[in-house]
Protein backbone atom coordinates (compact mmCIF):
# COMPACT_ATOMS: atom_id res chain seq x y z
CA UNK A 1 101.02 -80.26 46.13
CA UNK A 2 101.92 -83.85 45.56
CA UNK A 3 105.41 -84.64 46.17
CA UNK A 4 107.27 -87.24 44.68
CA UNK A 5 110.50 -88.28 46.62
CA UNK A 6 113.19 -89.66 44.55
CA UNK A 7 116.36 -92.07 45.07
CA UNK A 8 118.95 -91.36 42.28
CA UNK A 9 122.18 -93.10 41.93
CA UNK A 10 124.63 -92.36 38.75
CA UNK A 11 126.67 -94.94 36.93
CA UNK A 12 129.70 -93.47 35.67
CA UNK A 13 133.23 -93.90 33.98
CA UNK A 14 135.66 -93.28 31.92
CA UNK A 15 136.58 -93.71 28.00
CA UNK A 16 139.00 -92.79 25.09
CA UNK A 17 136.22 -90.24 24.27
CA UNK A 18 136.51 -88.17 27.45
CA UNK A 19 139.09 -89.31 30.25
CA UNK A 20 136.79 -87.52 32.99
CA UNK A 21 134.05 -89.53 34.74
CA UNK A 22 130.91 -88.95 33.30
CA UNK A 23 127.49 -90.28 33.94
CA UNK A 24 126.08 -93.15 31.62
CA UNK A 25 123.36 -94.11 33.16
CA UNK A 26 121.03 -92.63 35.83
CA UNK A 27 118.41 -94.75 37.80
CA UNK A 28 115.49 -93.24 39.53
CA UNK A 29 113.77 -95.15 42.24
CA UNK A 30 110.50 -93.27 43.79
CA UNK A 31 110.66 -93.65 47.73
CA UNK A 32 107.77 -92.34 48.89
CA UNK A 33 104.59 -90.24 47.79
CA UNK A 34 102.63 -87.40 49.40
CA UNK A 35 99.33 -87.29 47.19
CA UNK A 36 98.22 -82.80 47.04
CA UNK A 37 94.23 -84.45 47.50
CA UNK A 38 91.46 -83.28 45.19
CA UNK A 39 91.87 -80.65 42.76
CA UNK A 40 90.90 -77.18 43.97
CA UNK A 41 90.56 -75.35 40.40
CA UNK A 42 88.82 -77.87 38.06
CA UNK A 43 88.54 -76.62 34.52
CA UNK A 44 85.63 -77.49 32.15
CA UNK A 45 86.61 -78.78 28.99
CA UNK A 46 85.05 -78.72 25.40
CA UNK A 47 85.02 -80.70 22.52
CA UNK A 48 81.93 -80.27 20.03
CA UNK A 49 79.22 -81.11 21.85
CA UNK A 50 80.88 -82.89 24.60
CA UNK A 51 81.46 -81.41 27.99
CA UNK A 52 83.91 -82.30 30.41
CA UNK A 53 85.47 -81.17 34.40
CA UNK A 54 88.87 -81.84 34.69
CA UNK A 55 91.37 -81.16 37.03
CA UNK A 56 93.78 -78.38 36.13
CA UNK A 57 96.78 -80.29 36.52
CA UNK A 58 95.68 -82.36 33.31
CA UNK A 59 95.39 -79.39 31.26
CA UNK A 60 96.88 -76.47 32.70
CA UNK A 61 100.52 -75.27 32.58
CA UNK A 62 102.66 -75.88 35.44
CA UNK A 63 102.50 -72.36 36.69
CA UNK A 64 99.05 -72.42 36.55
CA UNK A 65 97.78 -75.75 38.29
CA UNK A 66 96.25 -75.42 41.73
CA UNK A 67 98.53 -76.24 44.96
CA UNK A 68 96.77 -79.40 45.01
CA UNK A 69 97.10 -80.35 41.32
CA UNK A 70 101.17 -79.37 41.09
CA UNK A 71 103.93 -81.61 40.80
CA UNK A 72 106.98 -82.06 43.24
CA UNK A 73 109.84 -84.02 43.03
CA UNK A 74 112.10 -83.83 45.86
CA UNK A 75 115.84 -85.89 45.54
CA UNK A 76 116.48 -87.78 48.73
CA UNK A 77 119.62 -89.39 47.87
CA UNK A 78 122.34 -89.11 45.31
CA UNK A 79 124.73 -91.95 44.87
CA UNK A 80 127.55 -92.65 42.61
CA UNK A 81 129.15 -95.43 41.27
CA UNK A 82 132.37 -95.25 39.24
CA UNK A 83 132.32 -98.96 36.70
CA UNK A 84 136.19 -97.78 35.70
CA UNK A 85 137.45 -97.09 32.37
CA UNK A 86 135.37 -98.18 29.32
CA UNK A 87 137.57 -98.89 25.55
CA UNK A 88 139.51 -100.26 23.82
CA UNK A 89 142.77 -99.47 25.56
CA UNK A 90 143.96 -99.59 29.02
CA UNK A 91 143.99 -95.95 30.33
CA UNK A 92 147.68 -95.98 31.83
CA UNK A 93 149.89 -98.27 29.22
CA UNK A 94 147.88 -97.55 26.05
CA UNK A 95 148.16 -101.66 25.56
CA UNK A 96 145.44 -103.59 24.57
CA UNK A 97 143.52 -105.05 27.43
């Protein structure tokens, strides 16, 4: 299995639209990877008279793919940031900022 571990941090904030904090962007940093080594169910491909050996994970589904061959991502960290409200209008006096 190769593993993928994963920093993600959240921007969020508020607006006219919908006064909860909500996420607006997301960021995704990779920290660290844990390669699943060679493929352990290689599948031969065909295309007219062209033959090829592949490894499953490039042609397989998911659920299919060898242990070596299938994808994990693992979160490490979750972080938030609140930016504040976002609009035209101050959230507490309705005035114009």
């Amino acid at each position: 299995m190769t593993a993928y571990l994963v920093d993600v941090h959240h921007y969020t904030h508020t607006c006219p639209a919908d006064p909860q904090p909500h996420p607006y962007d997301t960021r995704r940093t990779i920290v660290a990877t844990v390669p699943g080594g060679p493929c352990r169910n290689p599948v031969t491909v065909r295309s007219g008279d062209t033959t090829a050996v592949i490894d499953c994970g490039r042609h397989m589904p998911r659920d299919r793919q060898c242990p070596a061959c299938r994808i994990t991502v693992i979160e490490h960290t979750v972080t938030f940031t609140h930016t504040g409200h976002h609009g035209p209008q101050h959230p507490t006096t309705g005035i114009a900022a």
